[in-house]
Structure formats: C-alpha cells, structure tokens
Protein backbone atom coordinates (compact mmCIF):
# COMPACT_ATOMS: atom_id res chain seq x y z
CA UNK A 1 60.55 66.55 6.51
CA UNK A 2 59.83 63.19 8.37
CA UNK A 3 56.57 62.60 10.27
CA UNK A 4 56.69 60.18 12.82
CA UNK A 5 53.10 58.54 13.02
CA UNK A 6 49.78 60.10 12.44
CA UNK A 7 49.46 63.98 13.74
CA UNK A 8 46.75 65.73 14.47
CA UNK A 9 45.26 68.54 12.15
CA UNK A 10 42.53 70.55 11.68
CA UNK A 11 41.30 70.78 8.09
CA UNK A 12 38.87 73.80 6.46
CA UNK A 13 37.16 72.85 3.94
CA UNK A 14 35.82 74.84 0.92
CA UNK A 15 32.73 73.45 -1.13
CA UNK A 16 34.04 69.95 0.71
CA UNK A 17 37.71 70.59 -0.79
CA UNK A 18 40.83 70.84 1.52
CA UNK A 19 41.39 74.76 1.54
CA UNK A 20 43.13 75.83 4.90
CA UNK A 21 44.73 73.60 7.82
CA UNK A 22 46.45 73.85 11.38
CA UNK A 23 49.16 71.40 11.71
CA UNK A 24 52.22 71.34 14.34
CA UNK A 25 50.83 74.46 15.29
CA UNK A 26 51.09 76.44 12.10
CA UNK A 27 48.37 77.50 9.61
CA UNK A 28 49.01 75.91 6.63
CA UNK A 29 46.97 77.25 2.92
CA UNK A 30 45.92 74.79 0.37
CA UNK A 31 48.09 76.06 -2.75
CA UNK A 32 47.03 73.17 -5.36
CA UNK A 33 44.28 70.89 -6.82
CA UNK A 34 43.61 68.47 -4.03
CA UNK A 35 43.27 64.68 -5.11
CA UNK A 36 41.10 62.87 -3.58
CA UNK A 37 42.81 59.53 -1.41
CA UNK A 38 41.42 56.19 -2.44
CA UNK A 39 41.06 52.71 -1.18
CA UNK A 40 39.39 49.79 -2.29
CA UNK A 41 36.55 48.51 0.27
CA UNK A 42 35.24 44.88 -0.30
CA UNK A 43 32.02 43.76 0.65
CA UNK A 44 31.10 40.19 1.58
CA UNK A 45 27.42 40.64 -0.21
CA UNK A 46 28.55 42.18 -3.78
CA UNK A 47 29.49 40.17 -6.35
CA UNK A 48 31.56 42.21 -7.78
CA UNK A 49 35.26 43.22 -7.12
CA UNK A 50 36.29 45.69 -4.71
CA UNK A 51 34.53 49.77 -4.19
CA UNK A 52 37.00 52.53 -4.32
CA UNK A 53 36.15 54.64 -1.10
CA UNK A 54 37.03 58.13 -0.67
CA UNK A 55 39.51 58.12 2.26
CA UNK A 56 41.31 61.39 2.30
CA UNK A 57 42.90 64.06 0.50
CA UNK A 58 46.54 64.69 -0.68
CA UNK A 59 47.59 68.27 -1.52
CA UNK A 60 50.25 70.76 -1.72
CA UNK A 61 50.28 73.40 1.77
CA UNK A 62 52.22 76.19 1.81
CA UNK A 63 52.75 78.29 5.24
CA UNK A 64 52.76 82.18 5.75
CA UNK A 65 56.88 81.96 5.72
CA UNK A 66 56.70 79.71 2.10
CA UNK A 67 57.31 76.49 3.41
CA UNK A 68 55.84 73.86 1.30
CA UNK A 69 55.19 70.36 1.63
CA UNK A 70 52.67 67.89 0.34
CA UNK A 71 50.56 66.33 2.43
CA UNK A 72 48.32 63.45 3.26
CA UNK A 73 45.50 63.75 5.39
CA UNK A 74 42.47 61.50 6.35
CA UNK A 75 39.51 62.03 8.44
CA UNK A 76 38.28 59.40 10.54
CA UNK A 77 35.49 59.46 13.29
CA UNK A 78 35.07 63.24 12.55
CA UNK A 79 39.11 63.91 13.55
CA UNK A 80 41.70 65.27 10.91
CA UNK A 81 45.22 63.86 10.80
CA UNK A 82 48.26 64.12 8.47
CA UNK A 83 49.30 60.46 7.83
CA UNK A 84 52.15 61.06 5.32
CA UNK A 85 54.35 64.14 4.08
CA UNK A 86 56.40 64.42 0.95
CA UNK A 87 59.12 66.88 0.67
C-alpha cells in the first residue's frame, strides 16, 4: 500500500497505548505491541547531547475484513495522522 502524504486518523487510546483507529474511513484494531516513535530534540541551554522525544507510535492494524498493515502515526497539535505505512 502507498500513502501519499500525511492522512488524517483518529487514534483510541488504551492506558495511553494505540488500541483502535479510523483511517481512510475504515476502523482499524491495534493487533501488536506498539513502539513508541522517537526523535532526538536539542536544546540550545543543555550541555549535553540531544533528548529523545516521544513523537508517535508505530504498530501493526488489522481491519474487520483482515487487512493488515503497519503503521506510523504521530499526533501533533492534538490531531492524529498516519505519516508512513509498511506493507
């Protein structure tokens, strides 16, 4: 599956895991161990190298006719989105 930009999504979470989403207008369930999305944020006034910062999530969602892909998704300003599927 290709995506073509970011996409909206709407993301449940469960004890502030990915459980459930809506994506291209399908309801998608969380059928793996999410892993948490990294990036490294620098600060000007540490000292020290760069702070990973929780960014996202990337798990496996599976829809009610078995379709399966993995996904990346990131939440920013409140708003969901998938920015990157693997197949």
């Amino acid at each position: 599956m290709s995506l073509h930009g970011i996409e909206t999504a709407t993301v449940w979470l469960a004890s502030g895991i990915p459980a459930r989403l809506v994506w291209r207008g399908r309801r998608w369930h969380v059928t793996d161990t999410p892993t948490p999305l990294t990036e490294d944020v620098y600060d000007e006034r540490l000292t020290h190298g760069a702070v990973p910062q929780q960014v996202g999530w990337r798990f496996q969602a599976t829809d009610d006719d078995g379709r399966t892909h993995v996904v990346d998704a990131r939440q920013a300003a409140g708003d969901w989105s998938v920015v990157a599927v693997y197949d």
